[in-house]
C-alpha atoms as a PDB file:
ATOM      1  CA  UNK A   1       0.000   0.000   0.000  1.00  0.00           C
ATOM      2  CA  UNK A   2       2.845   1.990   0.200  1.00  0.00           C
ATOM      3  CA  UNK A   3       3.009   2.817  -3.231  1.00  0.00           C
ATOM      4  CA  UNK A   4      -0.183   4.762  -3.029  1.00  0.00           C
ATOM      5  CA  UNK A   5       1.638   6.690  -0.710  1.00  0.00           C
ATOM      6  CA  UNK A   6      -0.903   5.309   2.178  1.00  0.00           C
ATOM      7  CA  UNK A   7       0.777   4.557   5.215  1.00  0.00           C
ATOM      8  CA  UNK A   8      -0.624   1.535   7.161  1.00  0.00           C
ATOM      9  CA  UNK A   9       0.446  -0.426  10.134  1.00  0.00           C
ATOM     10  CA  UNK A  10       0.048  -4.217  11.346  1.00  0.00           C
ATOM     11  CA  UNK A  11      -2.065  -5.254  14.111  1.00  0.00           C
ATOM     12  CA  UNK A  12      -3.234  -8.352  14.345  1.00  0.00           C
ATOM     13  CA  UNK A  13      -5.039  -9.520  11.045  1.00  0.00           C
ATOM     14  CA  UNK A  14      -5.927  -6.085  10.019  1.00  0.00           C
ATOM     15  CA  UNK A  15      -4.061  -3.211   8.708  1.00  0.00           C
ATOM     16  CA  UNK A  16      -4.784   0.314  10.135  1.00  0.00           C
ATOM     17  CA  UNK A  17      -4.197   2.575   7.589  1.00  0.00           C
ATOM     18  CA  UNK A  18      -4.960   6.673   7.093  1.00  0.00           C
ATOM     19  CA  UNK A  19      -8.264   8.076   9.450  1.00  0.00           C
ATOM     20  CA  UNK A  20     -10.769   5.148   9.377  1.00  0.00           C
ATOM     21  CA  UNK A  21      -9.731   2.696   6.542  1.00  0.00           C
ATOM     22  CA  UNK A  22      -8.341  -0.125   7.092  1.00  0.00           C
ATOM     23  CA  UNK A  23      -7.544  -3.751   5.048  1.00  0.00           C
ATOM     24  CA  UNK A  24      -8.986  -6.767   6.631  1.00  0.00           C
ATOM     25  CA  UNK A  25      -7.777 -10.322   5.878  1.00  0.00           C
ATOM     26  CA  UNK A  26      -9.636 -13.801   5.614  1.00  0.00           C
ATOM     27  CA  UNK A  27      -9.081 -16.708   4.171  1.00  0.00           C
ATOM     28  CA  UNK A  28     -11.528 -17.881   1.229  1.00  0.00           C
ATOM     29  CA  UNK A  29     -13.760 -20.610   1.999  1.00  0.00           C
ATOM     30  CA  UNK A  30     -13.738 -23.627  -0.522  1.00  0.00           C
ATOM     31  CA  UNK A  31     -11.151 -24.413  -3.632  1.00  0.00           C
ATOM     32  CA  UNK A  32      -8.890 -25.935  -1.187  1.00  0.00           C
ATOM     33  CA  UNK A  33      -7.615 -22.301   0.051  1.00  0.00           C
ATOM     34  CA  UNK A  34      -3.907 -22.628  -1.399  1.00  0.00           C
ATOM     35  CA  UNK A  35      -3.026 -19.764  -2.544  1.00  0.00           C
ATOM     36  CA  UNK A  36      -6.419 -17.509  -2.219  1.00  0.00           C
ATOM     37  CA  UNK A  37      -7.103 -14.667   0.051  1.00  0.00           C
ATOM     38  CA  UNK A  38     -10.165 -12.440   0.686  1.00  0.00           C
ATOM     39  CA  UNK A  39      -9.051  -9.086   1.654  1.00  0.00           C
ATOM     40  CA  UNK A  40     -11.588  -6.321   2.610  1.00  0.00           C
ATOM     41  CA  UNK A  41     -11.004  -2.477   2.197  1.00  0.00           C
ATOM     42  CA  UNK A  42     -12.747  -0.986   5.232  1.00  0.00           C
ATOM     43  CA  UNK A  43     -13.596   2.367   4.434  1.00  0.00           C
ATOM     44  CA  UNK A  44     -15.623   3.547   8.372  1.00  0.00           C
ATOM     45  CA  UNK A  45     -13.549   1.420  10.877  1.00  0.00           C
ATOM     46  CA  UNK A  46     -15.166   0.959  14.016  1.00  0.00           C
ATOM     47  CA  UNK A  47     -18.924   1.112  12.042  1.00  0.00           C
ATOM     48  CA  UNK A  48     -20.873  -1.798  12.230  1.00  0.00           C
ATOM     49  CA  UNK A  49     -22.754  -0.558   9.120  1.00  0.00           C
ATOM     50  CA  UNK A  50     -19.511   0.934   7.584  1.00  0.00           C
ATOM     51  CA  UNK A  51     -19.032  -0.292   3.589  1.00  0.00           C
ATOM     52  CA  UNK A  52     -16.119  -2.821   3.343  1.00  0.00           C
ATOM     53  CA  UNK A  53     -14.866  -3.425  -0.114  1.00  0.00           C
ATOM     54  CA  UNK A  54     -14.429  -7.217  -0.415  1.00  0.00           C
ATOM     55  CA  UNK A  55     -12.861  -8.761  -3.066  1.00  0.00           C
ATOM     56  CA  UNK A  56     -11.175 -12.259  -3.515  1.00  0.00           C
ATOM     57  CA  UNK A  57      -7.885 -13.106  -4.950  1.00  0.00           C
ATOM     58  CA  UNK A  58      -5.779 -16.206  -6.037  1.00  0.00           C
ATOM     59  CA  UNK A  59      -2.140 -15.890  -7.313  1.00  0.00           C
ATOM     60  CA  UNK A  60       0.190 -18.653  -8.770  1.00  0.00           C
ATOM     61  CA  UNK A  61       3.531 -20.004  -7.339  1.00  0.00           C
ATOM     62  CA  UNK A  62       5.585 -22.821  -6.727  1.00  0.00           C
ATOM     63  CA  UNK A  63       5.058 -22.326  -2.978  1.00  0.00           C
ATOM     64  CA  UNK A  64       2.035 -21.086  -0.776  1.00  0.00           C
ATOM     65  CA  UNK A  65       3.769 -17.989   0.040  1.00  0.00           C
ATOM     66  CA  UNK A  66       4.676 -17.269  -3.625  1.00  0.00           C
ATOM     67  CA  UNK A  67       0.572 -17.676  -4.128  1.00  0.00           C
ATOM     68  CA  UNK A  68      -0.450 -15.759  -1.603  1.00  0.00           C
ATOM     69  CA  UNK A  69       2.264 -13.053  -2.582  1.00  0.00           C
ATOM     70  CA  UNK A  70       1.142 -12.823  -6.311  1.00  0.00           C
ATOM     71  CA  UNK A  71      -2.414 -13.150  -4.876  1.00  0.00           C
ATOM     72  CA  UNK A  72      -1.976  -9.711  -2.910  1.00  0.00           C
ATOM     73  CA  UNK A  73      -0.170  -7.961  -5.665  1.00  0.00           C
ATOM     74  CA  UNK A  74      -3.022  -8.773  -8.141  1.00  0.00           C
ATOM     75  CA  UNK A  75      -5.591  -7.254  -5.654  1.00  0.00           C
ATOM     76  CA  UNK A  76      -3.480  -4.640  -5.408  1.00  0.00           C
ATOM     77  CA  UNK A  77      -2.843  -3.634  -8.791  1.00  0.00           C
ATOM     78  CA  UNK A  78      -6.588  -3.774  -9.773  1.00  0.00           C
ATOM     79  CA  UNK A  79      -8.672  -3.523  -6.339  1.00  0.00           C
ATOM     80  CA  UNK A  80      -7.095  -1.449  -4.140  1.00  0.00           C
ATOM     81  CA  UNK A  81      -5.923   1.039  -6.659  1.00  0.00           C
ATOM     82  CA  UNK A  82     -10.034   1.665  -7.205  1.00  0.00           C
ATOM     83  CA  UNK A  83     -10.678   2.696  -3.695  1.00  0.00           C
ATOM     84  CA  UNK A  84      -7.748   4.934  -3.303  1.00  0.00           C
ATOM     85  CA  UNK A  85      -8.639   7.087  -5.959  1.00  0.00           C
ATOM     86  CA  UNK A  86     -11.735   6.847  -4.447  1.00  0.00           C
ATOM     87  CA  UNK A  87     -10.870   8.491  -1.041  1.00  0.00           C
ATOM     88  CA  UNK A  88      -8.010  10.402  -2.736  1.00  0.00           C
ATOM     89  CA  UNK A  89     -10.269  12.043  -5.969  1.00  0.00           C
ATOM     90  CA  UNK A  90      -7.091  13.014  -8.185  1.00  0.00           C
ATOM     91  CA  UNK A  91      -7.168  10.846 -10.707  1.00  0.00           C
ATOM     92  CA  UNK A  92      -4.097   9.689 -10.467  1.00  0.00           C
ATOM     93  CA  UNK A  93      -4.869   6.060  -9.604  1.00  0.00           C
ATOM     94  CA  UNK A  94      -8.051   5.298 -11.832  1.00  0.00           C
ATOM     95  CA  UNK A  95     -10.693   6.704 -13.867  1.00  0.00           C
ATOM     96  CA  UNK A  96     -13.934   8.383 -13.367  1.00  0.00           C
ATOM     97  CA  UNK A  97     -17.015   7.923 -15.437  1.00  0.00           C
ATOM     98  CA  UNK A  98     -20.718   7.930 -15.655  1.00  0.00           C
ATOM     99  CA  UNK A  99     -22.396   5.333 -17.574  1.00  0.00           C
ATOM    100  CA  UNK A 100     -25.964   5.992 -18.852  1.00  0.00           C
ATOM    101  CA  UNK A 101     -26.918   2.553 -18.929  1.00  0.00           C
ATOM    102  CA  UNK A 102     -26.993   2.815 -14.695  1.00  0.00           C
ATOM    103  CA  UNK A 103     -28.085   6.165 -13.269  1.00  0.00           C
ATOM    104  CA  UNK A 104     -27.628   7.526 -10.332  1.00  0.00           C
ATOM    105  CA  UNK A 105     -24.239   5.868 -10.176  1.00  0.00           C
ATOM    106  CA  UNK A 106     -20.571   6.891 -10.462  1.00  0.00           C
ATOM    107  CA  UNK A 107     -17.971   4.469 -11.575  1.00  0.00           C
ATOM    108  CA  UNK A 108     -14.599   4.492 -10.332  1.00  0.00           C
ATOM    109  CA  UNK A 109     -12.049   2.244 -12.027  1.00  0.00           C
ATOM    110  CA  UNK A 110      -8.329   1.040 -11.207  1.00  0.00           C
ATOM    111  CA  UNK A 111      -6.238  -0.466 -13.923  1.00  0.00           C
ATOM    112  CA  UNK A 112      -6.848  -3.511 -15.682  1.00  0.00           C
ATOM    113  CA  UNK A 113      -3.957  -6.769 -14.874  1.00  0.00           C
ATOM    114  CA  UNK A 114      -3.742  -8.547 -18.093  1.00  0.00           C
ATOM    115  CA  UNK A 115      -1.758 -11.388 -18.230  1.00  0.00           C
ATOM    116  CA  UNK A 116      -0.512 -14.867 -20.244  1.00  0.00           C
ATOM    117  CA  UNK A 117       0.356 -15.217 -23.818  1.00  0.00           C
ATOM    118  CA  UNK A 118      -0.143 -12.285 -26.332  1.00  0.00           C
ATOM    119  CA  UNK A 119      -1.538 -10.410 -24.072  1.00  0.00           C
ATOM    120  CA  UNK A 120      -1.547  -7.399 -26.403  1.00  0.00           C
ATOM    121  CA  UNK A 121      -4.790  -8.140 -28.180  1.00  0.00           C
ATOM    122  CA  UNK A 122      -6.323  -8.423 -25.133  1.00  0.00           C
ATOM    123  CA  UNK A 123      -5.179  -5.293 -23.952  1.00  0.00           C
ATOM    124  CA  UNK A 124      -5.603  -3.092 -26.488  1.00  0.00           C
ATOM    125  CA  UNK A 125      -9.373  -4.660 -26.498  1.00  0.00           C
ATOM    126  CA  UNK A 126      -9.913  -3.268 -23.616  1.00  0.00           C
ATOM    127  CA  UNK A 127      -8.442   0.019 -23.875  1.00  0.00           C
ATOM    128  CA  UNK A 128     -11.114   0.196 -26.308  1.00  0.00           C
ATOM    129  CA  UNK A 129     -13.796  -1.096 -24.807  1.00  0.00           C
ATOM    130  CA  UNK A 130     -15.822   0.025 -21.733  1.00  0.00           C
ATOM    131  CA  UNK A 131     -17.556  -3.315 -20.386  1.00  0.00           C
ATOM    132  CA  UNK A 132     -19.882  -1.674 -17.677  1.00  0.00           C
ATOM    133  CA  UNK A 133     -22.501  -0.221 -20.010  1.00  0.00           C
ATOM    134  CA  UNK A 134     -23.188  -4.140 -21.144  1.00  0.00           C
ATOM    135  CA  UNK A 135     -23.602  -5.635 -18.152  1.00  0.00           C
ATOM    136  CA  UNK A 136     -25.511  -2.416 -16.434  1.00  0.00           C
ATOM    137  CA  UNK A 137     -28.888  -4.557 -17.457  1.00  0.00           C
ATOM    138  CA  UNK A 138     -27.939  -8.062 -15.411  1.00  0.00           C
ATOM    139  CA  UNK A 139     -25.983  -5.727 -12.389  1.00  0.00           C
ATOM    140  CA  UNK A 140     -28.789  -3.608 -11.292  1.00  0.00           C
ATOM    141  CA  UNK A 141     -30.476  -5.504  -9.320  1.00  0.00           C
ATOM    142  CA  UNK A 142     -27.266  -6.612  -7.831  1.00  0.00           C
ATOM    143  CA  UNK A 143     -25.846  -3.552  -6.177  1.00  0.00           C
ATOM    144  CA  UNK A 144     -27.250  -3.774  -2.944  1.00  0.00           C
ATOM    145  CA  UNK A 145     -25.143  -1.621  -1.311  1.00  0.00           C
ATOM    146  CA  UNK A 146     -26.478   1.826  -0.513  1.00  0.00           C
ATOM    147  CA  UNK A 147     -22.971   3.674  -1.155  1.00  0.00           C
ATOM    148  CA  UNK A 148     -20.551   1.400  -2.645  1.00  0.00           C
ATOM    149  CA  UNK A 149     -20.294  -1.538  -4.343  1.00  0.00           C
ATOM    150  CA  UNK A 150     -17.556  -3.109  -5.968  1.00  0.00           C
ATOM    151  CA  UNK A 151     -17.791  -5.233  -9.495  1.00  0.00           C
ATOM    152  CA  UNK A 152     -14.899  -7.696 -10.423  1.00  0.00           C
ATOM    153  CA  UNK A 153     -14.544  -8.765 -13.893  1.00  0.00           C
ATOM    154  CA  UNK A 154     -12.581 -11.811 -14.861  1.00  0.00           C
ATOM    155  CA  UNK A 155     -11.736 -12.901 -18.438  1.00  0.00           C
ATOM    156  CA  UNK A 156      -9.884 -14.816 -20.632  1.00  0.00           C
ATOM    157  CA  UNK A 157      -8.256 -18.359 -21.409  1.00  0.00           C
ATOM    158  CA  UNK A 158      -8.087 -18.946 -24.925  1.00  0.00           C
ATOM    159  CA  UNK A 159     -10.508 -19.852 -28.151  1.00  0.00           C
ATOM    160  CA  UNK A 160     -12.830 -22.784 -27.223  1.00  0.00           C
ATOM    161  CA  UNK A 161     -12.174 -22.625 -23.236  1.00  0.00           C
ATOM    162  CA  UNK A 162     -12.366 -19.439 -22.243  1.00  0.00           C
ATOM    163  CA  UNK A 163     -13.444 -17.976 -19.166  1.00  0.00           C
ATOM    164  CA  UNK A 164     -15.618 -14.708 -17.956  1.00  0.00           C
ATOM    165  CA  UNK A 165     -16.893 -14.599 -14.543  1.00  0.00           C
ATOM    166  CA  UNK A 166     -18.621 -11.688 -12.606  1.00  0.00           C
ATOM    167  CA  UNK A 167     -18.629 -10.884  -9.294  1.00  0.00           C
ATOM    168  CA  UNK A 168     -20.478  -8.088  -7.342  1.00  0.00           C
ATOM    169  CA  UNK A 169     -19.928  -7.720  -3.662  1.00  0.00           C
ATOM    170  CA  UNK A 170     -17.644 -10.643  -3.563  1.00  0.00           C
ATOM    171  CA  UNK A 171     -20.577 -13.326  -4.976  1.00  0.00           C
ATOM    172  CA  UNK A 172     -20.390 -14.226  -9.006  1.00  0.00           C
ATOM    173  CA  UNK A 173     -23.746 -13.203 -10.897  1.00  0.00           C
ATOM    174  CA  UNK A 174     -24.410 -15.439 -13.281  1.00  0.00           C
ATOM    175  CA  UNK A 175     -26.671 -13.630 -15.817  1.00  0.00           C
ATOM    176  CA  UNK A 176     -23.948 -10.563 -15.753  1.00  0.00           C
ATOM    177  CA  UNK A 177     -21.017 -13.154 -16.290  1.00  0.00           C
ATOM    178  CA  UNK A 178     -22.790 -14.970 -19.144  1.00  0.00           C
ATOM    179  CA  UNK A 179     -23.361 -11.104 -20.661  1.00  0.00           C
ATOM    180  CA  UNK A 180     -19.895 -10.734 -20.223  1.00  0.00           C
ATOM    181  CA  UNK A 181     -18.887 -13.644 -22.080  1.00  0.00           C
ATOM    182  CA  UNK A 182     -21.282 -12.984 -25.163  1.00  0.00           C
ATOM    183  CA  UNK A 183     -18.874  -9.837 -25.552  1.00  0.00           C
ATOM    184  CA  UNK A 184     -16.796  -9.913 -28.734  1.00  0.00           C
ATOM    185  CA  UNK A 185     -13.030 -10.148 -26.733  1.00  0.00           C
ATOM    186  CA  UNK A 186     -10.368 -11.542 -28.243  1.00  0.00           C
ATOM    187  CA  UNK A 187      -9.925 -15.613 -27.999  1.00  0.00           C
ATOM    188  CA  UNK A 188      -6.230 -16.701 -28.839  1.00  0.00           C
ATOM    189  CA  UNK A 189      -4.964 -19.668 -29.299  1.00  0.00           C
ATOM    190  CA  UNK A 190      -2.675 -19.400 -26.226  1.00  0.00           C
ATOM    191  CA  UNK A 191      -4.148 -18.873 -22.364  1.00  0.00           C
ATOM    192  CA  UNK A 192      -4.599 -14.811 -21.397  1.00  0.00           C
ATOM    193  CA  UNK A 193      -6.467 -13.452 -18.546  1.00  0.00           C
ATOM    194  CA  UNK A 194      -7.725 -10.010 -17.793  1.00  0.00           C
ATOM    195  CA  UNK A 195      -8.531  -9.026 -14.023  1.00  0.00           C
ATOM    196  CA  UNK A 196     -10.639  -5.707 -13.623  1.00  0.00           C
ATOM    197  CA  UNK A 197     -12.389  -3.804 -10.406  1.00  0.00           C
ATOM    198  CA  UNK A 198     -14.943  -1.536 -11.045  1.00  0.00           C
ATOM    199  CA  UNK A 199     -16.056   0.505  -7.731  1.00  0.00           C
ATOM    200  CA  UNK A 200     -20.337   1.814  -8.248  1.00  0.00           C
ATOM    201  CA  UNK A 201     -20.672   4.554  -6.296  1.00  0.00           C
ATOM    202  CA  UNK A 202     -24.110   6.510  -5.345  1.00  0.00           C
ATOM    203  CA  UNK A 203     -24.073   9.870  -6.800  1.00  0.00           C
ATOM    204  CA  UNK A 204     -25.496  12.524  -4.224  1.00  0.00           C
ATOM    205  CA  UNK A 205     -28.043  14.626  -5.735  1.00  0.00           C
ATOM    206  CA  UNK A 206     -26.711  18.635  -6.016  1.00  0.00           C
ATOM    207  CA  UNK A 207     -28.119  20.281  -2.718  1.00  0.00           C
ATOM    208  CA  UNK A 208     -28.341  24.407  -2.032  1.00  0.00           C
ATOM    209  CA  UNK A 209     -25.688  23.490   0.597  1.00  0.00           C
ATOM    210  CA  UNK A 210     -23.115  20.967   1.253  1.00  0.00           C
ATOM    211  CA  UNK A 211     -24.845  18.049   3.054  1.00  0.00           C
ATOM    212  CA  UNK A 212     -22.609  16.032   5.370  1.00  0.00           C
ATOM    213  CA  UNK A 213     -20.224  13.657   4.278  1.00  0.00           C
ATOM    214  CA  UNK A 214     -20.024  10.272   5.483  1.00  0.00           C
ATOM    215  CA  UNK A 215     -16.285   9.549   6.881  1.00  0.00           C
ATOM    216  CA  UNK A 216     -14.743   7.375   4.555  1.00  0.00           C
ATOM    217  CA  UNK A 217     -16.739   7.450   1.410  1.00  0.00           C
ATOM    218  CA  UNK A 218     -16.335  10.916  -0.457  1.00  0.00           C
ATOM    219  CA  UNK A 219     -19.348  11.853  -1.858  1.00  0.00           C
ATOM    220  CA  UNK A 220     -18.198  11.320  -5.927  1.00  0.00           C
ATOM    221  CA  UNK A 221     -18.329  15.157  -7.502  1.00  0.00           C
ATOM    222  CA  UNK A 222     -14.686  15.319  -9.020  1.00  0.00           C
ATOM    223  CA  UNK A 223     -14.882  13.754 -12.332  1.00  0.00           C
ATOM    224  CA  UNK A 224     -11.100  13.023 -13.651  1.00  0.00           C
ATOM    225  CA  UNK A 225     -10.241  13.156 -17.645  1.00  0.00           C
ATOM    226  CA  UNK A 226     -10.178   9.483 -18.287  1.00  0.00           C
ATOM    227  CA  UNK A 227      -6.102   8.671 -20.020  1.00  0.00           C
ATOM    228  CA  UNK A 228      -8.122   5.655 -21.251  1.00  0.00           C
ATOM    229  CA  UNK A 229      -7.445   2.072 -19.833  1.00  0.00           C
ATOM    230  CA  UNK A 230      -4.615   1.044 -22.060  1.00  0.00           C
ATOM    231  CA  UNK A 231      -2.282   3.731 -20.148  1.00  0.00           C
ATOM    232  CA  UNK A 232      -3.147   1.808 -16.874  1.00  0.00           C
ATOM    233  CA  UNK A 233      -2.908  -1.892 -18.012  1.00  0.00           C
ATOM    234  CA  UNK A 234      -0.894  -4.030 -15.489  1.00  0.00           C
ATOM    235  CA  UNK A 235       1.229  -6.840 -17.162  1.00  0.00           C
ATOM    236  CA  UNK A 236       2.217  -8.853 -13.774  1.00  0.00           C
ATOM    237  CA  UNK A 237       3.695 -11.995 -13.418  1.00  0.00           C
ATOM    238  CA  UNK A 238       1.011 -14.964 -14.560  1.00  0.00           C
ATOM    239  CA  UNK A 239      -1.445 -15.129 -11.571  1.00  0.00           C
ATOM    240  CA  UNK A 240      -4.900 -15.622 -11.682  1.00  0.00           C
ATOM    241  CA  UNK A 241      -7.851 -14.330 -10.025  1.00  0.00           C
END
């Protein structure tokens, strides 16, 4: 987290870090566990009812500790780079946008990890490409969460066995993953992944005066230029999810 420039400490399983955020760590029930890690972005520590940005991640290693590590930095790279720039509002860690397709909310968006063989085609697909607006139909009913909630796309493999999965709030939806792959993304011949964290924010309606803030969770009125998602693609080490 460093890198963010966000200074946390260790204590215990959780890791303070600036006013009330915090990361949380747990390990992910089912697939054996090896190498996969749910780690939690608490934006109101100490709230009951506080949002908590959850988000699972698996990494690939010879060794447990090589998973786990690959695991964190993939989370990193794509997760935890969306809710910075949500707290920090510069731009300088993801994009901004509206999509039309889902009013009422603002999308916040860290880079895009791709990964694998030829990876380029799958890149520059999605530095074309803006995803969201597809699946906005299937997600709807999905976003539960009164102020935040946080969409993972997955994607990839290669032509005949590929592989798009969905998750909002940490659970897969089905219909939005099936939307996702009926999208015209590149198949290769050879395995590539792309790893994506969209953050769906609720927009505060314009007010005579400045309501109240809650701590934590900026209310989302800065609107950053958007470099386009090919400047911020990730090339890491071959992980997955």
């Amino acid at each position: 987290m460093a890198r963010f420039g966000q200074g946390f400490t260790v204590d215990g399983e959780l890791l303070r870090g600036p006013g009330s955020t915090a990361v949380a760590v747990r390990e992910h029930p089912g697939d054996g566990g090896a190498g996969h890690v749910d780690l939690g972005y608490v934006l109101q520590l100490g709230r009951a009812d506080g949002p908590v940005v959850w988000d699972c991640a698996a990494g690939l290693g010879r060794t447990e500790e090589e998973q786990l590590d690959n695991a964190v930095r993939m989370w990193a790279t794509t997760t935890a780079t969306a809710v910075v720039e949500l707290l920090d509002r510069r731009g300088e860690h993801g994009d901004h946008y509206r999509s039309v397709e889902l009013p009422g909310w603002h999308a916040v968006q860290g880079p895009a990890a791709v990964f694998g063989f030829g990876s380029g085609e799958l890149a520059n697909w999605l530095a074309a490409h803006q995803p969201l607006a597809a699946l906005a139909e299937p997600l709807r009913p999905e976003l539960t969460g009164p102020q935040v909630n946080g969409v993972k796309l997955f994607l990839g493999g290669r032509a005949g066995e590929d592989v798009a999965e969905v998750r909002v709030n940490g659970v897969v939806c089905d219909r939005a993953s099936a939307a996702l792959r009926a999208l015209d993304w590149p198949r290769g011949e050879r395995l590539c992944w792309a790893r994506l964290f969209i953050l769906l924010v609720a927009e505060v309606a314009e007010q005579p005066a400045e309501p109240p803030k809650p701590a934590g969770v900026p209310a989302p009125t800065v609107t950053a230029r958007r470099p386009g998602l090919l400047a911020r693609l990730r090339r890491p080490k071959p992980q997955r999810r």
